[in-house]
Protein backbone atom coordinates (compact mmCIF):
# COMPACT_ATOMS: atom_id res chain seq x y z
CA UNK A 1 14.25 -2.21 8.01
CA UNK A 2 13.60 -5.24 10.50
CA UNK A 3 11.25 -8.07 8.81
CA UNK A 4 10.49 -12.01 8.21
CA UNK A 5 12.59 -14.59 6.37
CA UNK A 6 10.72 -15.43 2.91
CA UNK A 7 8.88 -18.77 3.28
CA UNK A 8 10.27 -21.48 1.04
CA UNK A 9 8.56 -22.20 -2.37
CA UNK A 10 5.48 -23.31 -2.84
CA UNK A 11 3.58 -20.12 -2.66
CA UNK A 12 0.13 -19.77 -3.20
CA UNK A 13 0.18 -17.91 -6.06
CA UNK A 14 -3.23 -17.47 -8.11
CA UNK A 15 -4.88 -19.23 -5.53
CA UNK A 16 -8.25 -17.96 -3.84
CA UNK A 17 -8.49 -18.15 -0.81
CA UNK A 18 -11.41 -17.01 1.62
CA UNK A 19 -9.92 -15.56 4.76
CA UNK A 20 -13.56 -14.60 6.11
CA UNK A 21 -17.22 -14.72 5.36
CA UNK A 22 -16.91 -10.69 3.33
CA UNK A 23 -12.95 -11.52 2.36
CA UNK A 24 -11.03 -13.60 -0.60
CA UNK A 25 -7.71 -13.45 -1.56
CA UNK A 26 -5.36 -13.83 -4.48
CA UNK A 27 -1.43 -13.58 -4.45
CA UNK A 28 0.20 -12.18 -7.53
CA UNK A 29 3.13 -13.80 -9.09
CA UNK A 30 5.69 -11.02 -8.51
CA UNK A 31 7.20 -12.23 -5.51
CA UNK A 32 10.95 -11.04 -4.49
CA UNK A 33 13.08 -9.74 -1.54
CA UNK A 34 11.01 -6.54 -1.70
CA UNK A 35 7.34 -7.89 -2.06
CA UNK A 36 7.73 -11.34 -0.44
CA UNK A 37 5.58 -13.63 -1.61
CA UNK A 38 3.88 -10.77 -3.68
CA UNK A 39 1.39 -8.57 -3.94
CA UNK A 40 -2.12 -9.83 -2.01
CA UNK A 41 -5.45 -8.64 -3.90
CA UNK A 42 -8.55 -8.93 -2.27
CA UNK A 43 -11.50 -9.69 -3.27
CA UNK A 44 -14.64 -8.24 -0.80
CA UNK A 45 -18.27 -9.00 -1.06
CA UNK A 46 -19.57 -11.73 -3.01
CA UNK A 47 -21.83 -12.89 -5.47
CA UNK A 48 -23.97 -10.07 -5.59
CA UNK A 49 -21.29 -7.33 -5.62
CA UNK A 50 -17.50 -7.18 -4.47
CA UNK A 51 -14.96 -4.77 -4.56
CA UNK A 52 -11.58 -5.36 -5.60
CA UNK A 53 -8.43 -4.19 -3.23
CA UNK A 54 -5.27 -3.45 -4.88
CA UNK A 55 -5.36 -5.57 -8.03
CA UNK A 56 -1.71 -5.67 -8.52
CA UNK A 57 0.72 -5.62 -11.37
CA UNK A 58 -0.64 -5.55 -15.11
CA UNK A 59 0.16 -9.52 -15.25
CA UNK A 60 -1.60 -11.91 -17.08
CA UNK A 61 -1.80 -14.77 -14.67
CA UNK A 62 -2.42 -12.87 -11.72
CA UNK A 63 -5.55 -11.21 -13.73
CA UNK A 64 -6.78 -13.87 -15.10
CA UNK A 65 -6.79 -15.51 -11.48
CA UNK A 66 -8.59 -12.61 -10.45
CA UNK A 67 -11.02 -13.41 -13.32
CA UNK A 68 -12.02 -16.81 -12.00
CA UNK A 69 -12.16 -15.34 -8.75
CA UNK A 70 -14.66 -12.85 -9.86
CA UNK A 71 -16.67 -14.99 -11.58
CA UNK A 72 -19.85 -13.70 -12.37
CA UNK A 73 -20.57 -11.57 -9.74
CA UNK A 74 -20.60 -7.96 -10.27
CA UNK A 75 -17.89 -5.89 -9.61
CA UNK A 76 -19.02 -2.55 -7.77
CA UNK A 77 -15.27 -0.61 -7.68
CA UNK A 78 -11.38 -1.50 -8.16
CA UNK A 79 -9.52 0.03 -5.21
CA UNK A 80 -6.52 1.12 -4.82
CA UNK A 81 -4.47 2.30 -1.95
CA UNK A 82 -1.79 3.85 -3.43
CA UNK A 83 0.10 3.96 -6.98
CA UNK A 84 3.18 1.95 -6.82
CA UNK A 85 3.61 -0.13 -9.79
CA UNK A 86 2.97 -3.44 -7.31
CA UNK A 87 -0.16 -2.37 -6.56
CA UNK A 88 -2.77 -0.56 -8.87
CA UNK A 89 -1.48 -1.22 -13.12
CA UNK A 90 -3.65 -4.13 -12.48
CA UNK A 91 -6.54 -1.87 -12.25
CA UNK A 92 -7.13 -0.77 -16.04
CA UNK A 93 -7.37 -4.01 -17.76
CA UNK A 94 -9.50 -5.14 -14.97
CA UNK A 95 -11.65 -2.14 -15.35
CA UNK A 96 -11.69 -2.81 -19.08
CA UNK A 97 -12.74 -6.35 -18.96
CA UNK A 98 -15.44 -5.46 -15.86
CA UNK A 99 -16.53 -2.54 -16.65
CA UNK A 100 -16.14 -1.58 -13.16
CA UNK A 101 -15.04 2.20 -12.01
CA UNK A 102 -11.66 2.88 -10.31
CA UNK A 103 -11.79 3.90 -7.34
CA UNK A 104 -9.30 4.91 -4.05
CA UNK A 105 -6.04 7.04 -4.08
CA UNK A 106 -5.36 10.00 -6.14
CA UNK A 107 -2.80 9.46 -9.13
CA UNK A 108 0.49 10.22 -8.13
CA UNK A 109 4.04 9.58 -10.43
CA UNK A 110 6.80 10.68 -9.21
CA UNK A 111 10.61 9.79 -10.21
CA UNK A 112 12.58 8.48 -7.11
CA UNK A 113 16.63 8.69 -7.72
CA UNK A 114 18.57 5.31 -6.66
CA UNK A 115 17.06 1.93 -6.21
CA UNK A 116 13.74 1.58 -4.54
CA UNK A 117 13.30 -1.31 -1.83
CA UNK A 118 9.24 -1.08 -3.53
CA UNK A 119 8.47 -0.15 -7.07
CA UNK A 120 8.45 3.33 -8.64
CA UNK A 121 5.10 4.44 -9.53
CA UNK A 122 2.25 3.68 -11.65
CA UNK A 123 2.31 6.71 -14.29
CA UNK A 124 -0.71 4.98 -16.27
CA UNK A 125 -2.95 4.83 -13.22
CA UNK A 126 -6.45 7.23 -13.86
CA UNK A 127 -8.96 6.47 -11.20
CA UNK A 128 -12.61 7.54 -11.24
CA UNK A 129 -13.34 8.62 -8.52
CA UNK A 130 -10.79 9.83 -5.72
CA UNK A 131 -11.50 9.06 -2.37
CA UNK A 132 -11.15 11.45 0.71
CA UNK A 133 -10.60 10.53 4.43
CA UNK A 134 -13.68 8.63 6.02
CA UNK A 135 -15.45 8.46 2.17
CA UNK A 136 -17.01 4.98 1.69
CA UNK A 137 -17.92 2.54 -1.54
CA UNK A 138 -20.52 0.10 -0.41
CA UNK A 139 -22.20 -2.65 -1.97
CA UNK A 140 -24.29 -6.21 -0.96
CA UNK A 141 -23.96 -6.58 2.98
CA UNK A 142 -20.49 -4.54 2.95
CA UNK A 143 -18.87 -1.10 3.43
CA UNK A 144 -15.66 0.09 2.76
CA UNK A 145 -14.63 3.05 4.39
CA UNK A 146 -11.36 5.15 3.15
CA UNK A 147 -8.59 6.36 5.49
CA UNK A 148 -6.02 8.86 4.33
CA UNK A 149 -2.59 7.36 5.74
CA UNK A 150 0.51 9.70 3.72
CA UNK A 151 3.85 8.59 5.23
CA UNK A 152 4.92 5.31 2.88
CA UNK A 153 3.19 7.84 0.03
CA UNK A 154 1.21 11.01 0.13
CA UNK A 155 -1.66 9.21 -1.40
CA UNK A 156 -1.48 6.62 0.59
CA UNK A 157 -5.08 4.54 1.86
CA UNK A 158 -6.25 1.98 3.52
CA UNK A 159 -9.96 0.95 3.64
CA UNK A 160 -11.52 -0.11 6.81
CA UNK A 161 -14.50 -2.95 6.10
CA UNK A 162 -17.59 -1.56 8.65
CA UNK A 163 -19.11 -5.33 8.58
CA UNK A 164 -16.36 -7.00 10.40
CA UNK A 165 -13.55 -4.92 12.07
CA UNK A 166 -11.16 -5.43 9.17
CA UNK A 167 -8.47 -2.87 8.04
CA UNK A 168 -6.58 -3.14 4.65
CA UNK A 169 -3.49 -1.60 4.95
CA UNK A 170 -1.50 -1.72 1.42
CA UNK A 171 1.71 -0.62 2.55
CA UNK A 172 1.11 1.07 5.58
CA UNK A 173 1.38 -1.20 8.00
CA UNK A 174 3.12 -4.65 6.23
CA UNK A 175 3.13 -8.32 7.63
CA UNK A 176 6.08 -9.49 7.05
CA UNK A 177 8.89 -6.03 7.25
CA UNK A 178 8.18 -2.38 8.19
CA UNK A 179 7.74 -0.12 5.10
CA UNK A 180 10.29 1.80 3.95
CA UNK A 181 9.53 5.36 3.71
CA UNK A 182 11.23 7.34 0.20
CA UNK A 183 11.86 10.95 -0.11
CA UNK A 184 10.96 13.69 -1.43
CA UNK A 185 7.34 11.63 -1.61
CA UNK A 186 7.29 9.41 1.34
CA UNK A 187 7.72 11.80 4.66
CA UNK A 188 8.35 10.18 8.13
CA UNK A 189 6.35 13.06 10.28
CA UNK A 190 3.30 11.87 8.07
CA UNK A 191 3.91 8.30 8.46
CA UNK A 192 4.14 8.32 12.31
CA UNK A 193 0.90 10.43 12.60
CA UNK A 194 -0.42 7.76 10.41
CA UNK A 195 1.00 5.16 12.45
CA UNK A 196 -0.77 6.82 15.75
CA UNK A 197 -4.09 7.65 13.63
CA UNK A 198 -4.47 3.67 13.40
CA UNK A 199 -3.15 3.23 17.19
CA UNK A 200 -6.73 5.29 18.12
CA UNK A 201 -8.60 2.41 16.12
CA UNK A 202 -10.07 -0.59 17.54
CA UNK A 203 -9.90 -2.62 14.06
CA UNK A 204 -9.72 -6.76 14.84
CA UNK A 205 -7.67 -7.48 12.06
CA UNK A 206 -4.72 -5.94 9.59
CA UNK A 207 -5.14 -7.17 5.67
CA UNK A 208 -1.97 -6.25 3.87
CA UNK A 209 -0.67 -5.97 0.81
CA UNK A 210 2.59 -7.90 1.87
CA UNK A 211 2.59 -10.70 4.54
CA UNK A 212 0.05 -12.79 6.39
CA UNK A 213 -2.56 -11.24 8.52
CA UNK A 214 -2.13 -9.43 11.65
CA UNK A 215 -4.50 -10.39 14.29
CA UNK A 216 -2.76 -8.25 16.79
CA UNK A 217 -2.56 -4.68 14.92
CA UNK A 218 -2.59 -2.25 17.98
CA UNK A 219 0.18 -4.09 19.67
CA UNK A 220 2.34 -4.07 16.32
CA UNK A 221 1.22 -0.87 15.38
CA UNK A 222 2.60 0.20 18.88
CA UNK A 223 5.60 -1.76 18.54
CA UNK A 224 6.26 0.36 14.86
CA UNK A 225 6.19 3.55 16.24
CA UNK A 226 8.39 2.38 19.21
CA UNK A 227 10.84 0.88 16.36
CA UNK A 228 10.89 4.32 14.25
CA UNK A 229 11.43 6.31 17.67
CA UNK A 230 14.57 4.22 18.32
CA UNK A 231 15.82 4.82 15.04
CA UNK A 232 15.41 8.14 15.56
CA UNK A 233 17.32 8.18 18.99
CA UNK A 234 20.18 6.12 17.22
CA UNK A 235 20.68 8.59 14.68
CA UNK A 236 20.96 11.36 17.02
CA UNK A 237 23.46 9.15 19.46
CA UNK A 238 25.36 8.68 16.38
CA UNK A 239 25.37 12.32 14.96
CA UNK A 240 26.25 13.40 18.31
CA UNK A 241 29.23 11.41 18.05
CA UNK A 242 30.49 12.61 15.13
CA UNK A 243 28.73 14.81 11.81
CA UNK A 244 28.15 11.82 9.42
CA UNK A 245 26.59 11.27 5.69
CA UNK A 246 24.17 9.10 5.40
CA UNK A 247 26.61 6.30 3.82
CA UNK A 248 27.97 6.54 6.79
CA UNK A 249 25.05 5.86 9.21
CA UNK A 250 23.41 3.30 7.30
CA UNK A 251 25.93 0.37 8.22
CA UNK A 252 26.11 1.16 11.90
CA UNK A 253 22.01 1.32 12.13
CA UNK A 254 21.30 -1.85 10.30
CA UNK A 255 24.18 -4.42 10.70
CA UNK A 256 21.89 -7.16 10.04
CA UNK A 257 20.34 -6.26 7.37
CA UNK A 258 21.91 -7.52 3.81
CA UNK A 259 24.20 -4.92 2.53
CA UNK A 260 21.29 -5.12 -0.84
CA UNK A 261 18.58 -3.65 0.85
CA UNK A 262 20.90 -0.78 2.56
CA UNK A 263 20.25 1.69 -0.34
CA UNK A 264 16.65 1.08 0.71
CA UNK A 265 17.30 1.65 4.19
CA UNK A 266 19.11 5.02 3.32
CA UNK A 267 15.98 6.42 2.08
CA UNK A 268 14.79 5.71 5.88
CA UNK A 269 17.37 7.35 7.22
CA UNK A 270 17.06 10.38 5.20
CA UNK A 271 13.27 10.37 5.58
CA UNK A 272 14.25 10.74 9.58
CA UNK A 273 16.69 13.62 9.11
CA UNK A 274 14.47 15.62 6.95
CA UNK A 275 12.12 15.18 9.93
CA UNK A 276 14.10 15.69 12.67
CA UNK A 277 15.92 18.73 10.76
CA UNK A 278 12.50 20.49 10.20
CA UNK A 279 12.18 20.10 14.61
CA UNK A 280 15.39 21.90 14.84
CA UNK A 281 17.43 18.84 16.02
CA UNK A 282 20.02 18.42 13.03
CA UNK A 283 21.27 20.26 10.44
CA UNK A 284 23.63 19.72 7.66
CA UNK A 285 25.90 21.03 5.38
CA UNK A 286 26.48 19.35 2.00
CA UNK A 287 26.20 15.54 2.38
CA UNK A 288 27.22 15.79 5.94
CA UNK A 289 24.59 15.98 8.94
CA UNK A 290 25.08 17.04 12.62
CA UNK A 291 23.11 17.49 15.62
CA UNK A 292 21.78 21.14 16.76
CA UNK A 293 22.60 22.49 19.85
């Protein structure tokens, strides 16, 4: 995991705030070491019709926030990009008091063993309508157009806004830390070819969930894959050392990283041995992993 220091306190949390003519958005209050400042909803469209992106934990501050952000204006969908409990139990009680569908990624609840760097998943989550790669939800003056990117999660989406070049990308592509991806859900061969699938776009700006805006996405998108391919070549330097357990790798590949977030990065580093064992480059027995002639 590589990533940005938290900013101190104040946050803007429950704020609105308009980062373009089509785009508003609203911070939840869940900050931590794993969300930094939080979970970023956003609002797009406006007083005629807007969509809402990732509404966020079932809180009552951040919804009612996302109330008085709504305002009167009609809300066309709730979107979600995938079902992590950060991101979409949010979307009932907003559907309930808007009356709006839900709309995005398909439900997905799975159990995860050990502690998560992200939150387990949303088991309450029901959407309306599912959305497959390059479906759209338009209203007033915008379209949102849905791109299947599985790696952090099989379900995973972002949603690419036609009008202006922008690209919402959940947890896909983060601004502040790279995501981690989780087994037996989250697969690293998916999540590169997701990785390269946005490399082929020419979107102007990166929206996530997590982290300020990235105005230079092809050059960090670029930069991620060259991160997780160095990983990759480290574990294999390592294994060809000696057969290791993942325990064992972990504090070697990320001395810098606090020794909290290593059972995070262990899901990493398993994601990247299930991968590179299904390409016939290491194999294991038990807990313990070697490289393949």
């Amino acid at each position: 995991m590589q990533g940005m220091a938290i900013p101190p306190q104040p946050w803007p949390t429950g704020e609105v705030e308009r980062l373009e003519p089509l785009v508003r958005r609203v911070l939840a209050p869940n900050g931590s070491p794993f969300t930094y400042t939080g979970t970023q909803t956003y609002l797009v469209g406006g007083d005629n019709g807007l969509a809402v992106i990732d509404p966020g934990p079932a809180d009552e501050d951040h919804l009612a926030a996302l109330t008085r952000a709504i305002g009167t204006a009609p809300v066309v969908a709730i979107m979600c990009t995938h079902t992590h409990r950060d991101h979409s139990p949010g979307a009932a009680p907003l559907a309930a008091a808007t009356g709006a569908p839900i709309v995005g990624c398909a439900p997905l609840a799975l159990e995860t063993l050990g502690p998560r760097a992200d939150a387990p998943f949303d088991e309450s989550y029901a959407p309306d309508r599912v959305l497959a790669d390059g479906e759209q939800v338009a209203g007033p003056g915008w379209t949102l157009t849905a791109l299947a990117t599985p790696g952090h999660t099989s379900n995973h989406l972002c949603f690419a806004l036609e009008e202006s070049g922008a690209l919402f990308t959940g947890d896909h592509v983060m601004g502040w830390s790279t995501t981690v991806v989780a087994p037996p859900d989250g697969d690293m061969a998916d999540y590169m070819a997701s990785l390269e699938k946005l490399q082929a776009r020419e979107d102007r700006i990166y929206f996530p969930a997590h982290g300020p805006a990235i105005g230079n996405p092809r050059q960090l998108v670029r930069g991620m894959i060259g991160h997780r391919r160095q990983r990759e070549r480290q574990i294999l330097r390592l294994l060809g050392d000696a057969p290791q357990e993942v325990g064992q790798l972990v504090p070697q590949m990320y001395k810098g990283v606090p020794e909290y977030l290593w059972a995070a990065a262990a899901m990493s580093v398993t994601a990247h041995l299930n991968d590179l064992e299904r390409r016939g480059m290491v194999g294991r027995s038990g807990e313990t992993w070697q490289t393949r002639p």
